[in-house]
PDB file of N, CA and C in Angstrom:
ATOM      1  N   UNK A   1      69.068 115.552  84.611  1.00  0.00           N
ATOM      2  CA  UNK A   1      69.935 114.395  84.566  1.00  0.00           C
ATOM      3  C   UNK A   1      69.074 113.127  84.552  1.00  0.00           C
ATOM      4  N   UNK A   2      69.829 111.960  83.814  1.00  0.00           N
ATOM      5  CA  UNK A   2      68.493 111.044  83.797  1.00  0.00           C
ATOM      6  C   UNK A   2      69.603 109.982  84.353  1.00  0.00           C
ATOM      7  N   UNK A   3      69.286 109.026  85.018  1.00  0.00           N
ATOM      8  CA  UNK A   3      69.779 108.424  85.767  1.00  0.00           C
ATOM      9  C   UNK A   3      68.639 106.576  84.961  1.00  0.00           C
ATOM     10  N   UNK A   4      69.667 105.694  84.537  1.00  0.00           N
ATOM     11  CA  UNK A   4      69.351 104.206  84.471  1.00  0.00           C
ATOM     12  C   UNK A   4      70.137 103.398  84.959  1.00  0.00           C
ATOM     13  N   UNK A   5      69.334 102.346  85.280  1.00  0.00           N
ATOM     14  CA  UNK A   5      70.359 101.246  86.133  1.00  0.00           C
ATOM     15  C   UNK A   5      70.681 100.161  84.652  1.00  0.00           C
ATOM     16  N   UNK A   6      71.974 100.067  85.049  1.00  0.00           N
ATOM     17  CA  UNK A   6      72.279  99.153  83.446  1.00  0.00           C
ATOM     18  C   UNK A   6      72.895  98.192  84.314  1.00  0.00           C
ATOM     19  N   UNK A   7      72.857  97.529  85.790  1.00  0.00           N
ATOM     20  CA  UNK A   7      73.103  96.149  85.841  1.00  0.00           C
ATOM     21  C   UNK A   7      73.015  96.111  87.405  1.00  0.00           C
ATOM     22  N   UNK A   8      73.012  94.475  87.898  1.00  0.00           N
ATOM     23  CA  UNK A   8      73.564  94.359  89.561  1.00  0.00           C
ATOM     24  C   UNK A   8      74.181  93.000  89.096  1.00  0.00           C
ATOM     25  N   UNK A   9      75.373  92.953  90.420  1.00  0.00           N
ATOM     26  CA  UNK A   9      75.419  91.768  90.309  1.00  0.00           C
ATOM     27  C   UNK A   9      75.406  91.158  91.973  1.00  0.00           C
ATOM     28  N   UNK A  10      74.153  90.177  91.988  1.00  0.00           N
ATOM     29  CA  UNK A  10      74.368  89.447  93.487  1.00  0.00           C
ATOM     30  C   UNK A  10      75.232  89.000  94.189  1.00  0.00           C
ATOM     31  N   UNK A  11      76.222  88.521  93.206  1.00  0.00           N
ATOM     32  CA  UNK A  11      77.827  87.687  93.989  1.00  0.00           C
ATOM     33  C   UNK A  11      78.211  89.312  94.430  1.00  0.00           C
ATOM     34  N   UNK A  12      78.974  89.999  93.948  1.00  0.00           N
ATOM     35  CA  UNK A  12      79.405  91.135  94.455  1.00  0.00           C
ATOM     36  C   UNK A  12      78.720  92.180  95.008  1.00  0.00           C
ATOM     37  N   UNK A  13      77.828  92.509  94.538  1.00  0.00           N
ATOM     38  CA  UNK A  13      76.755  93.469  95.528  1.00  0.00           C
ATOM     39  C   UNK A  13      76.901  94.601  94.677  1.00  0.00           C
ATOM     40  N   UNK A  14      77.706  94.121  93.138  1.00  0.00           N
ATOM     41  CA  UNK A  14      78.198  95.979  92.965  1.00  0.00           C
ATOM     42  C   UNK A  14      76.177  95.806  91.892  1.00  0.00           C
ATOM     43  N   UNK A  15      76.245  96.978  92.157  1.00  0.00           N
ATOM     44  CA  UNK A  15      74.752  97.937  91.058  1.00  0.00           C
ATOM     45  C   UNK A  15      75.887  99.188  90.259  1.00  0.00           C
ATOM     46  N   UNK A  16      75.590  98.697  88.739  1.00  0.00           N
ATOM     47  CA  UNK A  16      76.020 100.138  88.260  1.00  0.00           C
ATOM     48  C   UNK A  16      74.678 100.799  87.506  1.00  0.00           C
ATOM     49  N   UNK A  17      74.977 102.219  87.202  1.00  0.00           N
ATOM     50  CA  UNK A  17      73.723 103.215  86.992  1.00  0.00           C
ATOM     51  C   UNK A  17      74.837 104.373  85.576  1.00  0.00           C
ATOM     52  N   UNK A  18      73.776 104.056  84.935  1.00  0.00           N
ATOM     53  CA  UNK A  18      74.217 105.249  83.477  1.00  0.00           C
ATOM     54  C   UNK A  18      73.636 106.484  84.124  1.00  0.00           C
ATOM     55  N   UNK A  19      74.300 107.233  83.737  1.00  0.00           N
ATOM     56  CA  UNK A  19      73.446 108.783  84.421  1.00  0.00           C
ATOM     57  C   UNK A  19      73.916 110.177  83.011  1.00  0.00           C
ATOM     58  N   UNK A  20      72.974 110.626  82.407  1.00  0.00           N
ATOM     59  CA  UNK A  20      73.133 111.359  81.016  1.00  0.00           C
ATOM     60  C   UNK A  20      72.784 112.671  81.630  1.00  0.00           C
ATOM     61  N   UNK A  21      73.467 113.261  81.402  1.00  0.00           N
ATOM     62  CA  UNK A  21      73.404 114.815  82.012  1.00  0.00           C
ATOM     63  C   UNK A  21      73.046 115.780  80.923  1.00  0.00           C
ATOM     64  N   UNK A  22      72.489 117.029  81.020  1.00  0.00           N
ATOM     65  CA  UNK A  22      71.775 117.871  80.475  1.00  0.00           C
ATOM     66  C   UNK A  22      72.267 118.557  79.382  1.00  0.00           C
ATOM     67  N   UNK A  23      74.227 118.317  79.706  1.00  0.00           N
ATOM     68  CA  UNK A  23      74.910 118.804  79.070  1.00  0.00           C
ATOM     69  C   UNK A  23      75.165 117.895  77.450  1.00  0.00           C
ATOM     70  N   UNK A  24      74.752 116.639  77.964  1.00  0.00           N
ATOM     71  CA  UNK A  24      75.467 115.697  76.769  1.00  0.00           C
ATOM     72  C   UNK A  24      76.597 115.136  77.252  1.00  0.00           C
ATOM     73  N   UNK A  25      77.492 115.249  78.492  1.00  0.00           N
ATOM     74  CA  UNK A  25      77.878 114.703  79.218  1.00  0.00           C
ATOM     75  C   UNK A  25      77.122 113.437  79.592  1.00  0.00           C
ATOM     76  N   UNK A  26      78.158 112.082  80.317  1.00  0.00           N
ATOM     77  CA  UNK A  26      77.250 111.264  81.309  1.00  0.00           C
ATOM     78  C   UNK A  26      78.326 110.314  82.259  1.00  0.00           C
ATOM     79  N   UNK A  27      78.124 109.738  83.000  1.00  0.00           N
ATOM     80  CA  UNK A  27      78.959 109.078  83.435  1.00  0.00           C
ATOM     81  C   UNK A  27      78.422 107.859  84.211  1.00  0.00           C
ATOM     82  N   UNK A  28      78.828 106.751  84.452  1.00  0.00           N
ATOM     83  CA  UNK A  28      78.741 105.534  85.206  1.00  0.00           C
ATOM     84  C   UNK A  28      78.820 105.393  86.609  1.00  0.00           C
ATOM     85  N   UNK A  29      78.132 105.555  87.332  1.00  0.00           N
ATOM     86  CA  UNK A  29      78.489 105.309  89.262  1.00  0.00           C
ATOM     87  C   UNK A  29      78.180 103.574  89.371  1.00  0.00           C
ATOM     88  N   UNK A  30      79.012 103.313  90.401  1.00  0.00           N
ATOM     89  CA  UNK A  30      78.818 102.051  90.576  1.00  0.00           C
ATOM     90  C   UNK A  30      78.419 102.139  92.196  1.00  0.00           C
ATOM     91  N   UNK A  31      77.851 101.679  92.402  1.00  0.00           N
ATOM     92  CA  UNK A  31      77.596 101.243  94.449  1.00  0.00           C
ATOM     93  C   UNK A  31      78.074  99.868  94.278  1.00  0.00           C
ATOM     94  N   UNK A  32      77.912  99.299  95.478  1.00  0.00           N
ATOM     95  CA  UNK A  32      78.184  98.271  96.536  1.00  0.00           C
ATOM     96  C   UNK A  32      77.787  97.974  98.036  1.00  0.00           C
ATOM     97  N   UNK A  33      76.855  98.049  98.307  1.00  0.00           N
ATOM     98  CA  UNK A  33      76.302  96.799  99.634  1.00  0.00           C
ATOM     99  C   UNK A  33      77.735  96.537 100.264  1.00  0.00           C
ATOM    100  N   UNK A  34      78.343  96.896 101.053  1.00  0.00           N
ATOM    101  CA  UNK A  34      79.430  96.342 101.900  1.00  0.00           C
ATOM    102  C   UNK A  34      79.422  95.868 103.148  1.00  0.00           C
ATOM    103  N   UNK A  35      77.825  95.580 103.591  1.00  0.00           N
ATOM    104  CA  UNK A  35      77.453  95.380 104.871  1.00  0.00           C
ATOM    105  C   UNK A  35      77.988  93.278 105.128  1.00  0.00           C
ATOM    106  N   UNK A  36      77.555  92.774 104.015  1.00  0.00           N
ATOM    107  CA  UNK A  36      77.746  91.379 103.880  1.00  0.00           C
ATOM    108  C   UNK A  36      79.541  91.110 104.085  1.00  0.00           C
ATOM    109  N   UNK A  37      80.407  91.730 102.917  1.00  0.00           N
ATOM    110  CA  UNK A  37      81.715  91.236 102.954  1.00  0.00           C
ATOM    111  C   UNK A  37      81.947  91.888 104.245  1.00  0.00           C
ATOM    112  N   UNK A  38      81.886  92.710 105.237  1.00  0.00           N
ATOM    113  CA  UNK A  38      82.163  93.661 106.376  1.00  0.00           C
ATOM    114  C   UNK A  38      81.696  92.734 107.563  1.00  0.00           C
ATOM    115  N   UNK A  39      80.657  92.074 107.396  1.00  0.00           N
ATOM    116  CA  UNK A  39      80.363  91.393 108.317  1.00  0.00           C
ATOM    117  C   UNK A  39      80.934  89.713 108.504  1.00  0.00           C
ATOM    118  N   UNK A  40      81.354  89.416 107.564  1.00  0.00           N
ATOM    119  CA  UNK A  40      82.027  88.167 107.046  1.00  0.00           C
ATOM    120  C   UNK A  40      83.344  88.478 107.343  1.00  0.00           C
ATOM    121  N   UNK A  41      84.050  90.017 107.320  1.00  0.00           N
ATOM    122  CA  UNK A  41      85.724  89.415 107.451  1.00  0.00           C
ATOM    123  C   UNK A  41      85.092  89.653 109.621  1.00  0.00           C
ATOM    124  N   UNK A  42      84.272  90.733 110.302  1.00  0.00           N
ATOM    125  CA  UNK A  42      84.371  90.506 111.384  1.00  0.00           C
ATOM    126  C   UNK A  42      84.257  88.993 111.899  1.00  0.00           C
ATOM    127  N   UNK A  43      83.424  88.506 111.155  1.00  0.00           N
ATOM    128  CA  UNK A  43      82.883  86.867 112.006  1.00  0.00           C
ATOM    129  C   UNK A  43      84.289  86.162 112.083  1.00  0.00           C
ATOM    130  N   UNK A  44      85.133  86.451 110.799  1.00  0.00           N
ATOM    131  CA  UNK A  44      86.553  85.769 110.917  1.00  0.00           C
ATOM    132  C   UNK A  44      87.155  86.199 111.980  1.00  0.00           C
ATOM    133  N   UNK A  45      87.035  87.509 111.795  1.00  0.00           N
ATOM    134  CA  UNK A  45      88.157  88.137 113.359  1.00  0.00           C
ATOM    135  C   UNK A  45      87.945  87.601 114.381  1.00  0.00           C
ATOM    136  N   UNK A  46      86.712  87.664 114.666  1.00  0.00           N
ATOM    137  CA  UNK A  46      86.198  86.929 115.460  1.00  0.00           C
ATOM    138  C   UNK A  46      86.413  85.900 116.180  1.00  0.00           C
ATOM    139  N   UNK A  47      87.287  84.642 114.919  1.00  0.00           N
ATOM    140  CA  UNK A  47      86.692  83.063 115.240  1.00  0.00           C
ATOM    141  C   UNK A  47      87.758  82.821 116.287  1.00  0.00           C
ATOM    142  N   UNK A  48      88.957  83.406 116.471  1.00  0.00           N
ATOM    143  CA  UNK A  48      89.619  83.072 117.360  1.00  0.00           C
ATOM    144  C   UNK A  48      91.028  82.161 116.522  1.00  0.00           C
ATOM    145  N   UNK A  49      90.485  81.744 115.547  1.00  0.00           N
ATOM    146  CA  UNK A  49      91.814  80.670 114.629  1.00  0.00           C
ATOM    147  C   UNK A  49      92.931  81.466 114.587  1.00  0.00           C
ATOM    148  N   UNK A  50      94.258  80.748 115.056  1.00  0.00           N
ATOM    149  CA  UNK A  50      95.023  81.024 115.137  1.00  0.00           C
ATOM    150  C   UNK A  50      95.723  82.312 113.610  1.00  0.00           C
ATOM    151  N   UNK A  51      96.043  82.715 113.019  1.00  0.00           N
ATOM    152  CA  UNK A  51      96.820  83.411 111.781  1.00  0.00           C
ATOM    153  C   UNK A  51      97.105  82.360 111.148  1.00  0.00           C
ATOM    154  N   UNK A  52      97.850  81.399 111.414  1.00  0.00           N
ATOM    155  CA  UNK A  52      98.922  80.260 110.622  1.00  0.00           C
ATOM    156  C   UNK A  52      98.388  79.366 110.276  1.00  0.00           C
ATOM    157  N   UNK A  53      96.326  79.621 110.557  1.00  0.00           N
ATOM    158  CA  UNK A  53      95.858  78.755 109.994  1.00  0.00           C
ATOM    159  C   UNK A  53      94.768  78.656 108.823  1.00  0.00           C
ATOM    160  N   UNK A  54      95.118  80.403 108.547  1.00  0.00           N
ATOM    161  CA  UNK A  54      93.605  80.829 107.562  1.00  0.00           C
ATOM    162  C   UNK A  54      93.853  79.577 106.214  1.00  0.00           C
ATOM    163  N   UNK A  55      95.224  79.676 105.835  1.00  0.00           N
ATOM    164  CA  UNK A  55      95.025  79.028 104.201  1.00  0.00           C
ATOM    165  C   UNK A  55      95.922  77.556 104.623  1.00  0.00           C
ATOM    166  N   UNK A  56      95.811  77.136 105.817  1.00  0.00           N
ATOM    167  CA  UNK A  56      96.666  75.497 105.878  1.00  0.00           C
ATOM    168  C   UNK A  56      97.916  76.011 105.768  1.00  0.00           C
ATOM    169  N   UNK A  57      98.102  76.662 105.653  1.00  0.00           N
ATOM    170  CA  UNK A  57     100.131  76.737 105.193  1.00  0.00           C
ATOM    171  C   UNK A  57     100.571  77.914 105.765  1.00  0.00           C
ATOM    172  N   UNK A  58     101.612  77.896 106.134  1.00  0.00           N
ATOM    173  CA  UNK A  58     102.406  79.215 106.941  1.00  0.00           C
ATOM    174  C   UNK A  58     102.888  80.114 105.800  1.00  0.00           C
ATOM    175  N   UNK A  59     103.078  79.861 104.612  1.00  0.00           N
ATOM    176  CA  UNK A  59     103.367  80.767 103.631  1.00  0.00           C
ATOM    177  C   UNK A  59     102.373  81.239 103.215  1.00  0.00           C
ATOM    178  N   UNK A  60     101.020  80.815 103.126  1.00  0.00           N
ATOM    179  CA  UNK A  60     100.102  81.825 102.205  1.00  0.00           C
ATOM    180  C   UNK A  60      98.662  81.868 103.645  1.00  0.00           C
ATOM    181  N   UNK A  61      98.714  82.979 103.901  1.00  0.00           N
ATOM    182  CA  UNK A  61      97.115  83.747 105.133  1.00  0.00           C
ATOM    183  C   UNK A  61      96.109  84.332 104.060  1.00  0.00           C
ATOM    184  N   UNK A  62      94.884  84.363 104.342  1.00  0.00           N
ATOM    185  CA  UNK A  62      94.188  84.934 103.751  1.00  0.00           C
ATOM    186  C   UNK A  62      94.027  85.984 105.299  1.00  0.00           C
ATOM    187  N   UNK A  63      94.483  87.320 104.799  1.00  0.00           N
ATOM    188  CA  UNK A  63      94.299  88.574 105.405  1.00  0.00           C
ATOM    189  C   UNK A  63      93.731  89.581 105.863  1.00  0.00           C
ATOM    190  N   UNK A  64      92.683  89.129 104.347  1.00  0.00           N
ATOM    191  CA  UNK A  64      91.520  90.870 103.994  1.00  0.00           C
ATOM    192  C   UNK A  64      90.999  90.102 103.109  1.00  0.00           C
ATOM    193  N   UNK A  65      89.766  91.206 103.400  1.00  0.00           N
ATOM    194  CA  UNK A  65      88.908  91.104 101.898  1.00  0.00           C
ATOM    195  C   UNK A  65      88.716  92.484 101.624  1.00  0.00           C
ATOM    196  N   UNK A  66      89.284  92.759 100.534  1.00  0.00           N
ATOM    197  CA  UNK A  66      89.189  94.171 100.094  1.00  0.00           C
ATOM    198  C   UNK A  66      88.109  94.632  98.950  1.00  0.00           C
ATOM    199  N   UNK A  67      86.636  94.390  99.085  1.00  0.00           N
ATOM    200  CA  UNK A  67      85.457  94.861  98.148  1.00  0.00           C
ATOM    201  C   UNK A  67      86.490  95.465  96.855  1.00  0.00           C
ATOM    202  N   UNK A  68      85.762  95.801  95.574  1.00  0.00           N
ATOM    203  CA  UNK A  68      85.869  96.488  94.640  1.00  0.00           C
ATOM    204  C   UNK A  68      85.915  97.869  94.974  1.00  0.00           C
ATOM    205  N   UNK A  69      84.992  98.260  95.338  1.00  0.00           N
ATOM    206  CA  UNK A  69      84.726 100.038  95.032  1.00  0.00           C
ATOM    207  C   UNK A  69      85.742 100.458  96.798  1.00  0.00           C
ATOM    208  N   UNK A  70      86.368  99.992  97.555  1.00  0.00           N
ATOM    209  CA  UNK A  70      87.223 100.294  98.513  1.00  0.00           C
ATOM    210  C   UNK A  70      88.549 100.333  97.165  1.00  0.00           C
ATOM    211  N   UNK A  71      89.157  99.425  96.904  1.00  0.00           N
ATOM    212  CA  UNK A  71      89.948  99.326  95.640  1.00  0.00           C
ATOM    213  C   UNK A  71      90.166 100.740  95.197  1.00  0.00           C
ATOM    214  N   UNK A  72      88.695 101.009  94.644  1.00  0.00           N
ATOM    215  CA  UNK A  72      88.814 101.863  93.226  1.00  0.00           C
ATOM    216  C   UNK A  72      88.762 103.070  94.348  1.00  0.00           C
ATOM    217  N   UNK A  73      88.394 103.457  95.442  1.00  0.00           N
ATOM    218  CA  UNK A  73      88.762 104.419  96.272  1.00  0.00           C
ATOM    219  C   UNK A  73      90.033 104.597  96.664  1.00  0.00           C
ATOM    220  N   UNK A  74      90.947 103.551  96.761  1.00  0.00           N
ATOM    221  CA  UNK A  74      92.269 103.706  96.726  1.00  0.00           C
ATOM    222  C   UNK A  74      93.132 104.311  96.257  1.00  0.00           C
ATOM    223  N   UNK A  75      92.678 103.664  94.871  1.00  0.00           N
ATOM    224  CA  UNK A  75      93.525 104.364  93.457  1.00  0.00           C
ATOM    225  C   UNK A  75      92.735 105.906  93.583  1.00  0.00           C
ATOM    226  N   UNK A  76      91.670 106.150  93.761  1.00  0.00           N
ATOM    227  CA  UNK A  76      91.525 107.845  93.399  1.00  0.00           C
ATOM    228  C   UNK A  76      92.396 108.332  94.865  1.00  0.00           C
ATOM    229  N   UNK A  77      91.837 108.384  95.797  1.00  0.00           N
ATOM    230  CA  UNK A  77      92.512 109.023  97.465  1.00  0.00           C
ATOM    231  C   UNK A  77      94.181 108.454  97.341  1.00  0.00           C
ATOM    232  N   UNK A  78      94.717 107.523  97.217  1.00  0.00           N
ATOM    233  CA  UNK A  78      96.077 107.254  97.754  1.00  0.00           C
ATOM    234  C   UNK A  78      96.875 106.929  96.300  1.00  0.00           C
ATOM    235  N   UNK A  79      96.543 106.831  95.122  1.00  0.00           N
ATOM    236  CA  UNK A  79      96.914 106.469  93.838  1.00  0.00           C
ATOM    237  C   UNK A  79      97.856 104.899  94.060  1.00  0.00           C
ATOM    238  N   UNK A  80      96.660 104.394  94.808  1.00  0.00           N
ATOM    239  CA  UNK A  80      97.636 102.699  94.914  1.00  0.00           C
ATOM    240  C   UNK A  80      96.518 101.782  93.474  1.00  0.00           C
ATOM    241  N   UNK A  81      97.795 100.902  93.191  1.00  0.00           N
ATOM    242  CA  UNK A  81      97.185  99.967  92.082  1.00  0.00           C
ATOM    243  C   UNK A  81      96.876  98.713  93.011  1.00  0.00           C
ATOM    244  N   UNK A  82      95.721  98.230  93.666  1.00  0.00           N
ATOM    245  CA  UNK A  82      95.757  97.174  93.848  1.00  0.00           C
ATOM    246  C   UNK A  82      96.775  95.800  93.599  1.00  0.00           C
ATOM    247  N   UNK A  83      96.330  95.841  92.547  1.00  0.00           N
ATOM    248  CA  UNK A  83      96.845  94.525  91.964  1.00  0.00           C
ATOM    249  C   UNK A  83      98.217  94.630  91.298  1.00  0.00           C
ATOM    250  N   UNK A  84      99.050  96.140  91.730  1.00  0.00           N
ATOM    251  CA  UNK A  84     100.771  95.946  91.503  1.00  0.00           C
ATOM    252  C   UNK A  84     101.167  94.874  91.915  1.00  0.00           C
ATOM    253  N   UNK A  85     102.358  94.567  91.803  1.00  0.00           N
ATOM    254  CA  UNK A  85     103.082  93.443  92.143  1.00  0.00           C
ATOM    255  C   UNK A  85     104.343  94.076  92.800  1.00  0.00           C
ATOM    256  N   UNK A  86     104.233  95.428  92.753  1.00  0.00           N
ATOM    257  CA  UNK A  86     105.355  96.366  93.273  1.00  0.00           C
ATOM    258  C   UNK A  86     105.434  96.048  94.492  1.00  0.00           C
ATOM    259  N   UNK A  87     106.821  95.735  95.178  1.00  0.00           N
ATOM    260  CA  UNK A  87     106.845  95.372  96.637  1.00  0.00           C
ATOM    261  C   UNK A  87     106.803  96.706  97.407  1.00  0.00           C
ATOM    262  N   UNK A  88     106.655  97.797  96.787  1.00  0.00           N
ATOM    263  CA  UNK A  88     106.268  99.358  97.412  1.00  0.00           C
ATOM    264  C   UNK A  88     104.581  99.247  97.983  1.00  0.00           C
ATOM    265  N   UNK A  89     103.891  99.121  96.490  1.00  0.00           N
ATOM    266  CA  UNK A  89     102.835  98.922  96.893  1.00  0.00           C
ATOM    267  C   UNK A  89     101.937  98.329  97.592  1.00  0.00           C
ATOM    268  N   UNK A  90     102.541  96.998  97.683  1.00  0.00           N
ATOM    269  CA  UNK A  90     102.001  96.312  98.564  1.00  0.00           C
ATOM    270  C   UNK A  90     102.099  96.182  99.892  1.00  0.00           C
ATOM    271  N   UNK A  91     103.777  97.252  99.973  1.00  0.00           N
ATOM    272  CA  UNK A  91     104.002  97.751 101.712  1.00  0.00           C
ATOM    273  C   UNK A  91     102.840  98.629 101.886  1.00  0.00           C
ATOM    274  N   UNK A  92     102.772  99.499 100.780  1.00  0.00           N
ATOM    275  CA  UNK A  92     101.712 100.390 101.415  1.00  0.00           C
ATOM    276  C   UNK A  92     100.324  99.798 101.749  1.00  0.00           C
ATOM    277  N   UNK A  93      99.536  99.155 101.001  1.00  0.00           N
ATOM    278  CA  UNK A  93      98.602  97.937 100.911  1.00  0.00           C
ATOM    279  C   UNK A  93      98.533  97.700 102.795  1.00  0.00           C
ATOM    280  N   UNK A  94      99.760  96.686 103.066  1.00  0.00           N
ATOM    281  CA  UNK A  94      99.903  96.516 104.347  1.00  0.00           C
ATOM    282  C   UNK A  94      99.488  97.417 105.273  1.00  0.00           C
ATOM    283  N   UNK A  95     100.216  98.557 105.042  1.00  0.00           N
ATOM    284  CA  UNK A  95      99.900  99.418 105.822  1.00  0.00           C
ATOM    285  C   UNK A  95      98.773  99.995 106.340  1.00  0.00           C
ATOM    286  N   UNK A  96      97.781 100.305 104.910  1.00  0.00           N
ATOM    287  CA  UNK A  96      96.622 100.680 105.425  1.00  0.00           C
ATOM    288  C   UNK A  96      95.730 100.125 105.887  1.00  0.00           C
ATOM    289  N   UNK A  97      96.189  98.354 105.599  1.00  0.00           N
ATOM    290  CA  UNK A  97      95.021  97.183 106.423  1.00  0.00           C
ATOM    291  C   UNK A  97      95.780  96.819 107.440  1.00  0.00           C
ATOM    292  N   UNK A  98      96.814  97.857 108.045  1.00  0.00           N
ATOM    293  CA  UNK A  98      96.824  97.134 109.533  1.00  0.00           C
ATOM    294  C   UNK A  98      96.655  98.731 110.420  1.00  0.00           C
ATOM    295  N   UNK A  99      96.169  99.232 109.316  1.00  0.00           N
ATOM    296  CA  UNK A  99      95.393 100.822 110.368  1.00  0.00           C
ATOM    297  C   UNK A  99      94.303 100.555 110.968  1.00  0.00           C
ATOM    298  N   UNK A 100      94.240 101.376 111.566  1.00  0.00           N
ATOM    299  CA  UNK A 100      92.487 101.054 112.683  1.00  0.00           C
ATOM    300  C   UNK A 100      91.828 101.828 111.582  1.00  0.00           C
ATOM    301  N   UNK A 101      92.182 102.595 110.575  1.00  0.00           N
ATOM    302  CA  UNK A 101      91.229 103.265 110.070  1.00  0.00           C
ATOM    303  C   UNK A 101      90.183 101.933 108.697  1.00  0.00           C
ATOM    304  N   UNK A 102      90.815 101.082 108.408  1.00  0.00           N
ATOM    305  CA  UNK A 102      90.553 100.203 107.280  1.00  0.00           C
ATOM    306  C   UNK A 102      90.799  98.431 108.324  1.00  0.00           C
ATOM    307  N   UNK A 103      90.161  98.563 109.867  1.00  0.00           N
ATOM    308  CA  UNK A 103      90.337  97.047 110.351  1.00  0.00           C
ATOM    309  C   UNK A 103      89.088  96.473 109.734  1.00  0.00           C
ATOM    310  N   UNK A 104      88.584  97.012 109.401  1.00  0.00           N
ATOM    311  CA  UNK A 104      87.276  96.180 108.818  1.00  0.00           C
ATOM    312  C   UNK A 104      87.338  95.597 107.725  1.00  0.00           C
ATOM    313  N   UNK A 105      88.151  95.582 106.948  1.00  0.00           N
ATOM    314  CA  UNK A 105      88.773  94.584 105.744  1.00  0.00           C
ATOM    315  C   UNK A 105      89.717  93.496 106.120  1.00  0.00           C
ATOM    316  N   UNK A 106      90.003  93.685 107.444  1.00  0.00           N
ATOM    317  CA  UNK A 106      91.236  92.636 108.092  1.00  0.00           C
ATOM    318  C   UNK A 106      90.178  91.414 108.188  1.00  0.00           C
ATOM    319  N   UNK A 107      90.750  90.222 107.737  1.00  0.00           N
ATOM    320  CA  UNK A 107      90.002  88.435 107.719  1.00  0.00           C
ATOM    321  C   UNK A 107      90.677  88.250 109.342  1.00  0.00           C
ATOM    322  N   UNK A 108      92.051  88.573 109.622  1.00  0.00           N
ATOM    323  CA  UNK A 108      93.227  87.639 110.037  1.00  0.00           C
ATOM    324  C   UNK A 108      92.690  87.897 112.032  1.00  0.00           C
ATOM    325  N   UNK A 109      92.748  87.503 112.491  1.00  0.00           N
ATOM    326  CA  UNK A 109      92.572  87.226 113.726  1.00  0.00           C
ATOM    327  C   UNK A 109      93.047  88.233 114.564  1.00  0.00           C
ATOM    328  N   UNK A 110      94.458  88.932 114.623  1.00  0.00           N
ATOM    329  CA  UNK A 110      95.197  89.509 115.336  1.00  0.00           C
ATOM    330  C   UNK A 110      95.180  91.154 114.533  1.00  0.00           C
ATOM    331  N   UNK A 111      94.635  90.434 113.652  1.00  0.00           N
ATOM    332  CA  UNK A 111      94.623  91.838 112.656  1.00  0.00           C
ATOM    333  C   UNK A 111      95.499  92.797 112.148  1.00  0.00           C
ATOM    334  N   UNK A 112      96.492  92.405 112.693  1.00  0.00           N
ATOM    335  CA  UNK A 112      98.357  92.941 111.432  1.00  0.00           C
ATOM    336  C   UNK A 112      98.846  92.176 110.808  1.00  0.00           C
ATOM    337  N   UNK A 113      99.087  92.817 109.802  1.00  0.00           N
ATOM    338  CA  UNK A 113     100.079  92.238 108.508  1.00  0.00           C
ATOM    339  C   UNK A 113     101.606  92.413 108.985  1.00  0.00           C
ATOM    340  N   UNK A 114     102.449  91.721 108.235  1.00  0.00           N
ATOM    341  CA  UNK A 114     103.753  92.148 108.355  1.00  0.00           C
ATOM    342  C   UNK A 114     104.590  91.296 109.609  1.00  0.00           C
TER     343      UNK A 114
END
């Protein structure tokens, strides 16, 4: 198997890698560094600011930060579309960022949605 790196990008942290297999097959892996956005939504949890005050306005919180390749783990493990607009999906969305299993994507102070 031959394995090349065909990019990074610094803003996101993602590295993708061509990988050509023996068969004539090949496929694309992407990584991601998640130590930076992981440590950035804790410092928020952290700060103590009230919820009602992440985005100035009581209608719009910034909540989470949900990396790329968490995303694209979604859609394979739970078959959620991120970026539906389905009010299903985005219950579910909720749901799994106010699990203890995914608090580490929580921005919001108190750390539940909903």
């Amino acid at each position: 198997m031959t394995r090349r790196l065909l990019g990074y990008d610094s803003e996101s942290g993602l590295t993708k890698y061509w990988h050509q297999h023996a068969d004539g097959t090949w496929a694309v892996e992407v990584e991601q560094d998640l130590t930076p956005a992981l440590d950035r939504n804790k410092s928020l949890q952290n700060s103590g600011m009230p919820d009602n005050q992440w985005g100035g306005d009581l209608d719009v919180r910034w909540v989470a930060f949900v990396p790329f390749t968490v995303m694209h783990m979604w859609q394979e493990l739970y078959g959620i579309d991120y970026y539906s607009e389905d009010p299903e999906v985005q219950a579910r969305i909720d749901k799994l960022l106010s699990s203890n299993e995914w608090k580490h994507l929580r921005t919001m102070y108190t750390g539940r949605l909903g």
